[in-house]
PDB file of N, CA and C in Angstrom:
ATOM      1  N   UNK A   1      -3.201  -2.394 -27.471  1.00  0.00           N
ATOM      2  CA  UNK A   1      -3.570  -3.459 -26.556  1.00  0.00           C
ATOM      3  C   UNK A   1      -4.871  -3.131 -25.825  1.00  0.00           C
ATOM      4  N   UNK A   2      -5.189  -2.148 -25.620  1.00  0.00           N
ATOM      5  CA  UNK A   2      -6.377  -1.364 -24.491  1.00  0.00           C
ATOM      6  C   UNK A   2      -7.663  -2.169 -25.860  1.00  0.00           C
ATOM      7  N   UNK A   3      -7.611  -2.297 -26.819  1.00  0.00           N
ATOM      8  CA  UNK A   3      -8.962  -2.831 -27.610  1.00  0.00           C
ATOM      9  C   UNK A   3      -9.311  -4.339 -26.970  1.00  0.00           C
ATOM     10  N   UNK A   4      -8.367  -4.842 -26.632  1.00  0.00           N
ATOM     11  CA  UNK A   4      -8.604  -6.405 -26.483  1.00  0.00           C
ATOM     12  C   UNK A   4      -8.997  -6.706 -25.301  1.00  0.00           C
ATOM     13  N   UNK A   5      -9.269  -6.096 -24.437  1.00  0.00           N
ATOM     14  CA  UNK A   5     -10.178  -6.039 -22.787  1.00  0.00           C
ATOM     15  C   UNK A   5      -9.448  -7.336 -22.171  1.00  0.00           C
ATOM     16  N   UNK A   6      -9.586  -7.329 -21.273  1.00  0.00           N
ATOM     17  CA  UNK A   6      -9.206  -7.957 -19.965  1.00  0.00           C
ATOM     18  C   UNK A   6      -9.082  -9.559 -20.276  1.00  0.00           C
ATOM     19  N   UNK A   7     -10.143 -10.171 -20.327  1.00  0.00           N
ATOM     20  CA  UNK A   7     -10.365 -11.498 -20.901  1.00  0.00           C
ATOM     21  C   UNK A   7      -9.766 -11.813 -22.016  1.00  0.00           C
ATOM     22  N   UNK A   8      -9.259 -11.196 -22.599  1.00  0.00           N
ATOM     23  CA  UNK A   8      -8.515 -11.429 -23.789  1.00  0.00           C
ATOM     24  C   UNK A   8      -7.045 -11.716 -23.691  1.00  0.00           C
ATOM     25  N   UNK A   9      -6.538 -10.614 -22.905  1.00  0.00           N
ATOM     26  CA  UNK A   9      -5.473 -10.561 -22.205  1.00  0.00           C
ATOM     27  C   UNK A   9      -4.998 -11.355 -21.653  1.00  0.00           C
ATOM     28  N   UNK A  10      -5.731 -11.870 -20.577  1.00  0.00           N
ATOM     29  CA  UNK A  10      -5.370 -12.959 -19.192  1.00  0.00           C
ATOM     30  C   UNK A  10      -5.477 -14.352 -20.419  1.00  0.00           C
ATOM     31  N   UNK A  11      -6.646 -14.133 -21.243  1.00  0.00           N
ATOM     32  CA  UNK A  11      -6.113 -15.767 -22.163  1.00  0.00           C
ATOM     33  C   UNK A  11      -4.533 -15.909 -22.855  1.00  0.00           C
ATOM     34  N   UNK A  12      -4.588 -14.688 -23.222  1.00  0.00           N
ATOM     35  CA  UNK A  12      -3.025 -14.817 -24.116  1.00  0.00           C
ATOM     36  C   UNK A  12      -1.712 -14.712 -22.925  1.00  0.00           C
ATOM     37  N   UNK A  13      -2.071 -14.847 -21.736  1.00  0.00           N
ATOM     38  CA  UNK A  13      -1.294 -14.583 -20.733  1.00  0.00           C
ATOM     39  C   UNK A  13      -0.944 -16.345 -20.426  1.00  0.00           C
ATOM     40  N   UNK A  14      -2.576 -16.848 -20.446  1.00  0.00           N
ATOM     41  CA  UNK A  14      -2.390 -18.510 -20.034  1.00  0.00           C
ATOM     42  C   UNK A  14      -1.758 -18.992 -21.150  1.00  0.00           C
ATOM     43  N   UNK A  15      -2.003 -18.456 -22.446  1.00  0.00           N
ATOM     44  CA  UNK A  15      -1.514 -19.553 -23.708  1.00  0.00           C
ATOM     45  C   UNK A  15       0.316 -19.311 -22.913  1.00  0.00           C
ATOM     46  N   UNK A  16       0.640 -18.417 -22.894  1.00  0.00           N
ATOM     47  CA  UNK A  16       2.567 -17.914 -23.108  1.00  0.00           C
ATOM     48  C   UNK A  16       2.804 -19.107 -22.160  1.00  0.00           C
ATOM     49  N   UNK A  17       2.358 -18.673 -20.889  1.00  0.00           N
ATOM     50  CA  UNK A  17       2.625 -19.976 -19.736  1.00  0.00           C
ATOM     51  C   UNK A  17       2.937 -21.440 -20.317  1.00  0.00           C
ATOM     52  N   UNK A  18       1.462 -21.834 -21.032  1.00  0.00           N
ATOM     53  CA  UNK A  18       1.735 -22.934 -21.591  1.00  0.00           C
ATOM     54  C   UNK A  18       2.470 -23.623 -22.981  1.00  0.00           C
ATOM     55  N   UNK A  19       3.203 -22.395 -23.131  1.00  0.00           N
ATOM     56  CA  UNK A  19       4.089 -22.424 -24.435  1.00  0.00           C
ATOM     57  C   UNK A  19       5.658 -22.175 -22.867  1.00  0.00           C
ATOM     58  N   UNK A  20       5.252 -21.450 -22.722  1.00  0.00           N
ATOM     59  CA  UNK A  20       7.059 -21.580 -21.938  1.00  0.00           C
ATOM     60  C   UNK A  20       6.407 -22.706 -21.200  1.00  0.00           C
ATOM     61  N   UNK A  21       6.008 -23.524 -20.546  1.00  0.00           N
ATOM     62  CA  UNK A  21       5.923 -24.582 -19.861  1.00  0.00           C
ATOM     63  C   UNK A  21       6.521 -25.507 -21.006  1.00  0.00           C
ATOM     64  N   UNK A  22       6.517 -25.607 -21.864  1.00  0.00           N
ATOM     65  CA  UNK A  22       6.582 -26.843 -23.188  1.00  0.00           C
ATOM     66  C   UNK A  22       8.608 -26.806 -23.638  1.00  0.00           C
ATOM     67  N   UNK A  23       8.842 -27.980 -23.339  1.00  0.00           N
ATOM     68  CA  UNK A  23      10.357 -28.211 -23.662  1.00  0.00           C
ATOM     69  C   UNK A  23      10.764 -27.609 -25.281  1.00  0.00           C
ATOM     70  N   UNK A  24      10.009 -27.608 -26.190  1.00  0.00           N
ATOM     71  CA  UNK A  24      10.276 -27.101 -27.182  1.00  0.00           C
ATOM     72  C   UNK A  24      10.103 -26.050 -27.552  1.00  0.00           C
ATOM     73  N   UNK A  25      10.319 -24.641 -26.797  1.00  0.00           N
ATOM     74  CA  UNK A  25      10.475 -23.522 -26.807  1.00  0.00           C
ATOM     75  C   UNK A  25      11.868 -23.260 -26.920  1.00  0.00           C
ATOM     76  N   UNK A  26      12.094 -22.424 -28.211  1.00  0.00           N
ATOM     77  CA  UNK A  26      13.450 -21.965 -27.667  1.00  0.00           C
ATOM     78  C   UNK A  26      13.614 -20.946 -27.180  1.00  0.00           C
ATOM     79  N   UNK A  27      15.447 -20.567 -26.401  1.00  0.00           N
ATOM     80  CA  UNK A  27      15.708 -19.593 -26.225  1.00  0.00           C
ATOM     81  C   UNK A  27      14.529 -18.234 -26.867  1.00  0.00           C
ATOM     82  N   UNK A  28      15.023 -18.028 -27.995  1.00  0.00           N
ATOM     83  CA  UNK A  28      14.429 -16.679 -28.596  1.00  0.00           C
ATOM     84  C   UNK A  28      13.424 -16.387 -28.230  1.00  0.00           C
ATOM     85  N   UNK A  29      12.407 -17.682 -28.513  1.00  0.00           N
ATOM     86  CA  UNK A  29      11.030 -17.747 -28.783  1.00  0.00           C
ATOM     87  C   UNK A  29      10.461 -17.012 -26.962  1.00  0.00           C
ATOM     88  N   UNK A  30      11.275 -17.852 -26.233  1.00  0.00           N
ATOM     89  CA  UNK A  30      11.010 -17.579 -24.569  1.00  0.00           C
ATOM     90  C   UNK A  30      10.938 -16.305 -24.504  1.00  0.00           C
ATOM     91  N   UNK A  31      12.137 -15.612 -24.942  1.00  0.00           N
ATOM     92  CA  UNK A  31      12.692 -13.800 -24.746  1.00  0.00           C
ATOM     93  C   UNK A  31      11.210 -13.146 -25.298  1.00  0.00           C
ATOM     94  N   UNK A  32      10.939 -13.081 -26.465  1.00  0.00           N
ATOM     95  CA  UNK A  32       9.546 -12.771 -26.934  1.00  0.00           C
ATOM     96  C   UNK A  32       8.824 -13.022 -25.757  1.00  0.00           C
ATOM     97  N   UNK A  33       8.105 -14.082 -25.333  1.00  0.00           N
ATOM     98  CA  UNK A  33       7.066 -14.671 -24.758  1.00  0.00           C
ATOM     99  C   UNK A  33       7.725 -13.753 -23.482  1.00  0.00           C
ATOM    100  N   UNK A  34       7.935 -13.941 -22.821  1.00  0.00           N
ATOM    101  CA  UNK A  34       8.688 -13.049 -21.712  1.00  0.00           C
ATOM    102  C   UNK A  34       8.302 -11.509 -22.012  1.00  0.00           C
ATOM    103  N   UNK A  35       8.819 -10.734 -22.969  1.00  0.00           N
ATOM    104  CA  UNK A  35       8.501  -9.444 -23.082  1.00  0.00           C
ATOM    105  C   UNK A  35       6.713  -9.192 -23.194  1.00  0.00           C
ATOM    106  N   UNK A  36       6.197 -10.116 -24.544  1.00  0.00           N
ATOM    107  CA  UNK A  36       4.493  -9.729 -24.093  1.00  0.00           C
ATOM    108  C   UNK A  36       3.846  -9.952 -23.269  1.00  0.00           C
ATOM    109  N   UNK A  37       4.125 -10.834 -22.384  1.00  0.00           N
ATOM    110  CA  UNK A  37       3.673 -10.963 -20.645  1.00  0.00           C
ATOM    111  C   UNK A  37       3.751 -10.012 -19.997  1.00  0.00           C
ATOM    112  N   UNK A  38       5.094  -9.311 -19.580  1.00  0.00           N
ATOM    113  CA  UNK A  38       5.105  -8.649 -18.600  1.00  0.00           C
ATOM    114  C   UNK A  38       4.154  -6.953 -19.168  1.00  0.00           C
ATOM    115  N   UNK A  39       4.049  -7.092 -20.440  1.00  0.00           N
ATOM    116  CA  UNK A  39       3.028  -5.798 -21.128  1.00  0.00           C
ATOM    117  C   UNK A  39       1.354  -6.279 -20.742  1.00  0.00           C
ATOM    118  N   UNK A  40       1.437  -7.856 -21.278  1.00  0.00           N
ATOM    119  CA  UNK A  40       0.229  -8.402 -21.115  1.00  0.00           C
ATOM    120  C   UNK A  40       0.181  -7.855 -19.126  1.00  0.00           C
ATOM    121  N   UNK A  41       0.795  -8.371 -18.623  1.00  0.00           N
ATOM    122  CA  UNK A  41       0.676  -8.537 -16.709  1.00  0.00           C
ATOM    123  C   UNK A  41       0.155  -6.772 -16.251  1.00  0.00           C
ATOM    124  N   UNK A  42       1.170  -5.905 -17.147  1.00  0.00           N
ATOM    125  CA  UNK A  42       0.592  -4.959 -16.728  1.00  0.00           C
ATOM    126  C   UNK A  42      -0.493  -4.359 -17.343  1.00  0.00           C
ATOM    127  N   UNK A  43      -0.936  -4.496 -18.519  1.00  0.00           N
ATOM    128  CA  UNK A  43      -2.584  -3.883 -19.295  1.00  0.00           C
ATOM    129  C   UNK A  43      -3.832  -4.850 -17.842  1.00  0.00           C
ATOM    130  N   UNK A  44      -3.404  -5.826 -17.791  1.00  0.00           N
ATOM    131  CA  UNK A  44      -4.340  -6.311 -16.457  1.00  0.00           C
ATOM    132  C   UNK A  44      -4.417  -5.854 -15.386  1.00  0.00           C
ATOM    133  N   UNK A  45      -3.007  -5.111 -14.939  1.00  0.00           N
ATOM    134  CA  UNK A  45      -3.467  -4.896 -14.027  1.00  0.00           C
ATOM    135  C   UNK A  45      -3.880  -3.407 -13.754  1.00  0.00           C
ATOM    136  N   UNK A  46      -3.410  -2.877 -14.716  1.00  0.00           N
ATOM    137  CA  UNK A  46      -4.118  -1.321 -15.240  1.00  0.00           C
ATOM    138  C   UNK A  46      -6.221  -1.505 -14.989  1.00  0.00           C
ATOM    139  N   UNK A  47      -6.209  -2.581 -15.675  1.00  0.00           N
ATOM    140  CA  UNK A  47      -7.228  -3.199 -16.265  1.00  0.00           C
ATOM    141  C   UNK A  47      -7.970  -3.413 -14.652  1.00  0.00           C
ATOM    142  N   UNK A  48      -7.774  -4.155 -14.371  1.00  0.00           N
ATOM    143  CA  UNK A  48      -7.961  -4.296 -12.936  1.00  0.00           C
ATOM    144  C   UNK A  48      -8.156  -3.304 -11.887  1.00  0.00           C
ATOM    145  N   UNK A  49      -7.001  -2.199 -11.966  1.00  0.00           N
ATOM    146  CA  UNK A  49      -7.027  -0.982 -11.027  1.00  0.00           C
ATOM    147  C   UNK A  49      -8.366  -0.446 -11.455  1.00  0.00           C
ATOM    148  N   UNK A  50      -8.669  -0.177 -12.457  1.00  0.00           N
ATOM    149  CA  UNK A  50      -9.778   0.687 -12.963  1.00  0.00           C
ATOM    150  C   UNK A  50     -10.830   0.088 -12.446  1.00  0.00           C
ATOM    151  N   UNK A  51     -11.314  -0.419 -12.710  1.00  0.00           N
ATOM    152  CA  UNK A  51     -12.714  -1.979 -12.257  1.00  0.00           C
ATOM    153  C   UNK A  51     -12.850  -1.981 -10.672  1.00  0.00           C
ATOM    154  N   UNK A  52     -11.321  -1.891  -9.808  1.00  0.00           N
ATOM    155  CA  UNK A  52     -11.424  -1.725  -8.478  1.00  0.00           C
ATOM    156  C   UNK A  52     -12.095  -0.662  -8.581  1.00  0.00           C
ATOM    157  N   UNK A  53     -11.268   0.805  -9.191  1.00  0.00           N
ATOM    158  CA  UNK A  53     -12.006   2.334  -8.826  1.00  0.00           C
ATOM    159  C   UNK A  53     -13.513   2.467  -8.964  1.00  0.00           C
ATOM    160  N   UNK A  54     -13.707   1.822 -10.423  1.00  0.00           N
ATOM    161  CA  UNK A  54     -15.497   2.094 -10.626  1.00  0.00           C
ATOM    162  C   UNK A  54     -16.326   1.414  -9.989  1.00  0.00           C
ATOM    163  N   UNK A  55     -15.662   0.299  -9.111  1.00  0.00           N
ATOM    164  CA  UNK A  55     -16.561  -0.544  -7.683  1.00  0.00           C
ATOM    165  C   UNK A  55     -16.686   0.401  -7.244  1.00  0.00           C
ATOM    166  N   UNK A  56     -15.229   0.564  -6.220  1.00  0.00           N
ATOM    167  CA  UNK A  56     -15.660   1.640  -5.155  1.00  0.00           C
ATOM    168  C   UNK A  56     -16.404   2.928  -5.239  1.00  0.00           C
ATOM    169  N   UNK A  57     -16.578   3.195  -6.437  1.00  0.00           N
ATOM    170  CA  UNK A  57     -17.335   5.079  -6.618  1.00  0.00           C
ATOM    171  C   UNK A  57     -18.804   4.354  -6.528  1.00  0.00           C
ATOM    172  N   UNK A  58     -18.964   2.675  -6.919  1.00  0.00           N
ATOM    173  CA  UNK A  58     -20.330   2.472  -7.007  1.00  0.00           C
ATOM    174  C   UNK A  58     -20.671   2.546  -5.882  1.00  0.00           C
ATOM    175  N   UNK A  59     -20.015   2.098  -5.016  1.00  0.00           N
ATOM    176  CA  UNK A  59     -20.000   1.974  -3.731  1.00  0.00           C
ATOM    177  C   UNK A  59     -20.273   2.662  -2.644  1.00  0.00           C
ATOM    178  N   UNK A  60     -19.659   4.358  -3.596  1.00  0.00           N
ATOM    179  CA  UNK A  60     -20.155   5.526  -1.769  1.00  0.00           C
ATOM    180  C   UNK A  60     -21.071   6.238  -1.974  1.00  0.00           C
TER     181      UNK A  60
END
């Protein structure tokens, strides 16, 4: 997952949303969509922590 950078991520984060938003999801399909989110939620915010750190070092 670390190849597909940030922007990549947060898109496949909006598609799941708008697939579980949609009545014709099933069960299963949800459980999936559910598990690569919360991997997707955290590579972002890994993703994120880092980007904060290399601000702040730009920073002092």
């Amino acid at each position: 997952m670390k190849e597909m950078g940030y922007d990549v991520a947060f898109a496949r984060l909006e598609e799941i949303v708008k697939r579980l938003e949609s009545s014709d999801t099933s069960l299963d399909e949800v459980e999936g969509y559910l598990k690569e989110a919360v991997s997707l939620v955290e590579y972002c915010k890994n993703e994120l922590k880092g980007y904060k750190e290399n601000f702040e070092s730009l920073l002092d």
